[in-house]
N, C-alpha and C. Protein backbone atom coordinates (compact mmCIF):
# COMPACT_ATOMS: atom_id res chain seq x y z
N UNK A 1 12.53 54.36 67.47
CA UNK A 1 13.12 54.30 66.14
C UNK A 1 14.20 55.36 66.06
N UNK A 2 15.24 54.83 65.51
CA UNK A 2 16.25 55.84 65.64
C UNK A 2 15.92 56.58 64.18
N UNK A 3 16.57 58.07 63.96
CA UNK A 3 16.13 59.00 62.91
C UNK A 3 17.97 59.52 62.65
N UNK A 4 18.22 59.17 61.24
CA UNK A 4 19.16 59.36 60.60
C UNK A 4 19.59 61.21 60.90
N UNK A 5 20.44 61.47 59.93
CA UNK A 5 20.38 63.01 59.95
C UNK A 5 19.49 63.84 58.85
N UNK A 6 19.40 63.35 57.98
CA UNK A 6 18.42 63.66 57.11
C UNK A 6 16.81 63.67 57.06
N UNK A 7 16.48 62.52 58.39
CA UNK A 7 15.13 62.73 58.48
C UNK A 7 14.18 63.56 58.81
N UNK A 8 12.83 63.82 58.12
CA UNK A 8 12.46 65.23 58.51
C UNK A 8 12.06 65.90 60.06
N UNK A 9 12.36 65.07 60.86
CA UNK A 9 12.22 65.37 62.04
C UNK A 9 13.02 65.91 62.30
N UNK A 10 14.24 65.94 61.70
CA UNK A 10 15.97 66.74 61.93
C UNK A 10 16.02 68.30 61.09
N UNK A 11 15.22 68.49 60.23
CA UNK A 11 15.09 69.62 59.51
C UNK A 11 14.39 70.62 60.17
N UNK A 12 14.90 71.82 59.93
CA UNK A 12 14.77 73.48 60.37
C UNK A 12 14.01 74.15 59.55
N UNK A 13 13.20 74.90 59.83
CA UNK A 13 12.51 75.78 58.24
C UNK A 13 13.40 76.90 58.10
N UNK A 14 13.83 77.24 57.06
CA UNK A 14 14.83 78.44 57.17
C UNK A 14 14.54 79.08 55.60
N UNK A 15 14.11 80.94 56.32
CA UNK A 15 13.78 81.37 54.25
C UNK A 15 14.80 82.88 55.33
N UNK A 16 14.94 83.28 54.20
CA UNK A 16 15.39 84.43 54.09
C UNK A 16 14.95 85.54 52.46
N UNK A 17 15.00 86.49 52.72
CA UNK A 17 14.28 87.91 52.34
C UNK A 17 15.01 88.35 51.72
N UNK A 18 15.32 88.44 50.27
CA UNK A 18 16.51 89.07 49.92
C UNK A 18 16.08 90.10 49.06
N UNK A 19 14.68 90.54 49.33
CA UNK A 19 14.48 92.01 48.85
C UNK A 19 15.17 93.15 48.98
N UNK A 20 15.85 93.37 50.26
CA UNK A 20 16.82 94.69 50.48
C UNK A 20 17.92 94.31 49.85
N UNK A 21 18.44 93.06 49.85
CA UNK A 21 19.82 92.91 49.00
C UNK A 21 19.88 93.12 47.54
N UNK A 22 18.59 92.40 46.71
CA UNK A 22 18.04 92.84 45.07
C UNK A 22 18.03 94.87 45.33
N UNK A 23 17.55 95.21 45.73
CA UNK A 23 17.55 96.21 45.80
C UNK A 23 18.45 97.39 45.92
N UNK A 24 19.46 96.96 46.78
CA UNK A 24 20.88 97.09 46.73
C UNK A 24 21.92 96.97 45.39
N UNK A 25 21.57 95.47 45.20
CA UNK A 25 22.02 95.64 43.96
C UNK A 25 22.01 96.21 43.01
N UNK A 26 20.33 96.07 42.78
CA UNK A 26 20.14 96.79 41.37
C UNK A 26 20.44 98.90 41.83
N UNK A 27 20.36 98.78 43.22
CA UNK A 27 21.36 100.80 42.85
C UNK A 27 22.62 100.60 42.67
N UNK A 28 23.45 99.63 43.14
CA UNK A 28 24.95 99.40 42.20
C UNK A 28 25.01 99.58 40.34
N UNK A 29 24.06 98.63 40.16
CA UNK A 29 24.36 98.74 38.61
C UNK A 29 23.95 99.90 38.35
N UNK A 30 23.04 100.59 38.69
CA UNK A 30 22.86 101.80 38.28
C UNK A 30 23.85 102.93 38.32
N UNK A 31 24.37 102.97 39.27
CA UNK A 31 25.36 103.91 39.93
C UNK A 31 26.57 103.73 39.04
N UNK A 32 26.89 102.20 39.03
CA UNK A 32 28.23 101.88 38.25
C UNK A 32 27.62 102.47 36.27
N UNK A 33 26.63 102.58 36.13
CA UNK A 33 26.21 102.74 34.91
C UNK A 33 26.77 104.29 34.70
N UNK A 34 26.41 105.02 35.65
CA UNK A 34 26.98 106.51 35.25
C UNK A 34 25.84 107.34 34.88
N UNK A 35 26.39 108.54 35.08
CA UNK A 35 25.15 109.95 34.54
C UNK A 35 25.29 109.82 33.28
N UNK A 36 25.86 109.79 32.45
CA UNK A 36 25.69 109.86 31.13
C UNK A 36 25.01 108.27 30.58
N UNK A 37 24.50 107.20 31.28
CA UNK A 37 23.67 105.95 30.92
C UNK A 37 22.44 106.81 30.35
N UNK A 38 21.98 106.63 28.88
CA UNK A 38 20.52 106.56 28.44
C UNK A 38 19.71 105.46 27.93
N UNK A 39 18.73 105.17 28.38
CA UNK A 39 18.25 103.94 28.47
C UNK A 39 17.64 103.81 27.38
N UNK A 40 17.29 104.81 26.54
CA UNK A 40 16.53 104.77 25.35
C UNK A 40 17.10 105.10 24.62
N UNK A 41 18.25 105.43 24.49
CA UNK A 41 19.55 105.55 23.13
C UNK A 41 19.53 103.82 22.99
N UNK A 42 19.98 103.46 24.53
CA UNK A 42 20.74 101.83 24.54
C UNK A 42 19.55 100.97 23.66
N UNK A 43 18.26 101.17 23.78
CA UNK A 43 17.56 100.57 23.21
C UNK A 43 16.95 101.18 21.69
N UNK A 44 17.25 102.07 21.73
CA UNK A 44 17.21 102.27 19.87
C UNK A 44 18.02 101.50 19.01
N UNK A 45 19.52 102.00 20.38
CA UNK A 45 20.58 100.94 19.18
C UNK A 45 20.82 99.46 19.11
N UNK A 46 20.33 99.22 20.28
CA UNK A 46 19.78 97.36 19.95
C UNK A 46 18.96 97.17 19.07
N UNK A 47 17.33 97.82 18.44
CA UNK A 47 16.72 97.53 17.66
C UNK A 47 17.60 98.01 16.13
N UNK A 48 18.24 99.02 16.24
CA UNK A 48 18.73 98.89 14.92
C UNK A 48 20.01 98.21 14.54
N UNK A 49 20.77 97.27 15.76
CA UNK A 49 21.51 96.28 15.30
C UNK A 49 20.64 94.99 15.26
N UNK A 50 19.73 95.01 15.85
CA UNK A 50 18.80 93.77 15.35
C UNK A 50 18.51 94.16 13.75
N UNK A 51 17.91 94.96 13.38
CA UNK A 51 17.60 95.12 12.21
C UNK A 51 18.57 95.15 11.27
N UNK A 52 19.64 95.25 11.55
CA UNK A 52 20.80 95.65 11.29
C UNK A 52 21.36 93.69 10.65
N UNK A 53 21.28 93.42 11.81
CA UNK A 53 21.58 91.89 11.55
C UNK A 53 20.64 90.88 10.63
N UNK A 54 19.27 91.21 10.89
CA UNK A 54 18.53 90.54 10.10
C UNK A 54 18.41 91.31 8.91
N UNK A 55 18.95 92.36 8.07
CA UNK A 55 18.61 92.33 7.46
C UNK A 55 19.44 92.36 5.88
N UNK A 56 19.09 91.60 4.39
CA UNK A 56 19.42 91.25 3.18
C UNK A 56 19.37 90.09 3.68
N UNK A 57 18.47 89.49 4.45
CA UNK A 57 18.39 87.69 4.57
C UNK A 57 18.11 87.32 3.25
N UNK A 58 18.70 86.39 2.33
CA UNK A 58 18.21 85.95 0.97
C UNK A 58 17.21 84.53 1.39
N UNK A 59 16.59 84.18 0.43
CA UNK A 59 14.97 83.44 0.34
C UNK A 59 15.37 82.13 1.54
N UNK A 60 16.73 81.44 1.52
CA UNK A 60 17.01 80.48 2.19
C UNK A 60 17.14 81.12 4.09
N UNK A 61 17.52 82.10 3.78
CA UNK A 61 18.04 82.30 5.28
C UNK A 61 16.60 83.23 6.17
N UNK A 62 15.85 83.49 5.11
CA UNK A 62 14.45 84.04 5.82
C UNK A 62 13.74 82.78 6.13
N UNK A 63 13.68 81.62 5.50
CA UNK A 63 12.83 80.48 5.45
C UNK A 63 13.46 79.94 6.77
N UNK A 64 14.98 80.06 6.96
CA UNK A 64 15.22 79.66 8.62
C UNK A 64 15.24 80.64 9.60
N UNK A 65 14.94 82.15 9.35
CA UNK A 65 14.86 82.60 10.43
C UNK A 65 13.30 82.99 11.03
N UNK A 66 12.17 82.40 10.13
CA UNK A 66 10.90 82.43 10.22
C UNK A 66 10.66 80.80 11.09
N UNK A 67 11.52 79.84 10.32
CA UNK A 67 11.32 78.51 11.64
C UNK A 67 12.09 78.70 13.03
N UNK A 68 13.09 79.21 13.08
CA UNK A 68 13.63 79.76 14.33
C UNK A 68 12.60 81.21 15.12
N UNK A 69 12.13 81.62 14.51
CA UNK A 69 11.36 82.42 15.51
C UNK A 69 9.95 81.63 15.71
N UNK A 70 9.29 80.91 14.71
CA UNK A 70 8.09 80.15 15.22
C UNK A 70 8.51 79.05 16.40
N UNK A 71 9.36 78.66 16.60
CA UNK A 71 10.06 77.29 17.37
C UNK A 71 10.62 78.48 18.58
N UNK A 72 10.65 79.60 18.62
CA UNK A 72 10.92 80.19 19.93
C UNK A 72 11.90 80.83 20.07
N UNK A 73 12.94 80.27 19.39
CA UNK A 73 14.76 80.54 19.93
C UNK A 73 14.41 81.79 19.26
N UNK A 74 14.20 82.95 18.45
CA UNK A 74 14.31 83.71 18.23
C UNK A 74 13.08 84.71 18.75
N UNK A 75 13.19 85.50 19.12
CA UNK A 75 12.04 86.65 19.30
C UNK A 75 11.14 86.64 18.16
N UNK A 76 10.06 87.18 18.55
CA UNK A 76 9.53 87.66 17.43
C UNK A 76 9.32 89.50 16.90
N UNK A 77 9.19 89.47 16.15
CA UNK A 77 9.53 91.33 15.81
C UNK A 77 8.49 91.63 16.88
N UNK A 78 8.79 92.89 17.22
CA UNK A 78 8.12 93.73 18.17
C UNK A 78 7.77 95.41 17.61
N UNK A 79 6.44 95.64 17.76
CA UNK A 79 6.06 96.45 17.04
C UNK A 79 6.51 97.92 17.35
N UNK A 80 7.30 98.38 16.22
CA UNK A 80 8.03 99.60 16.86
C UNK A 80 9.53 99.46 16.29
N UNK A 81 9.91 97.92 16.34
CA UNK A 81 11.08 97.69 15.45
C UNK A 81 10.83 96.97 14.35
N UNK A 82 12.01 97.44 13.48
CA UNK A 82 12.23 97.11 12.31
C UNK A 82 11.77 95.63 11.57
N UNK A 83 11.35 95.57 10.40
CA UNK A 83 11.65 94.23 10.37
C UNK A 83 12.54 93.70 9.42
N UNK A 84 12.53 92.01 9.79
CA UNK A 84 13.91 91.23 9.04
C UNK A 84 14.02 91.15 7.60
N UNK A 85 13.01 92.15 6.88
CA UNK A 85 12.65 91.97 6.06
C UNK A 85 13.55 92.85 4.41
């Protein structure tokens, strides 16, 4: 029986390891981030532009941002930040 090129008798197993390369990477971003990067400033000030954003929602726009976070697309508050409230 002849075997096309695609048949699995024609296939190679082939993986490769790209743990040292992730790893690599992620000391680039770091490096490119700089000595003065604080990781917990950066995340204070995301929770208080989240809060920031959600908040004076009037009765209509809480009623959709309570079905948008039950349905997923939105996070749900996380304890420690603010709420939309």
């Amino acid at each position: 029986m002849n075997h096309g090129p695609d048949t699995p008798s024609d296939l190679v197993g082939f993986s490769i390891d790209l743990t040292v390369e992730e790893a690599r990477r992620r000391a680039e971003v770091v490096a490119a981030l700089g000595p003065d990067w604080d990781p917990v400033a950066v995340l204070r000030e995301e929770e208080a532009a989240h809060a920031l954003l959600y908040s004076g929602l009037d009765e209509e726009q809480q009623r959709l941002h309570a079905m948008l976070v039950a349905a997923g697309v939105l996070p749900r508050e996380v304890s420690g930040r603010a709420s939309s409230d």
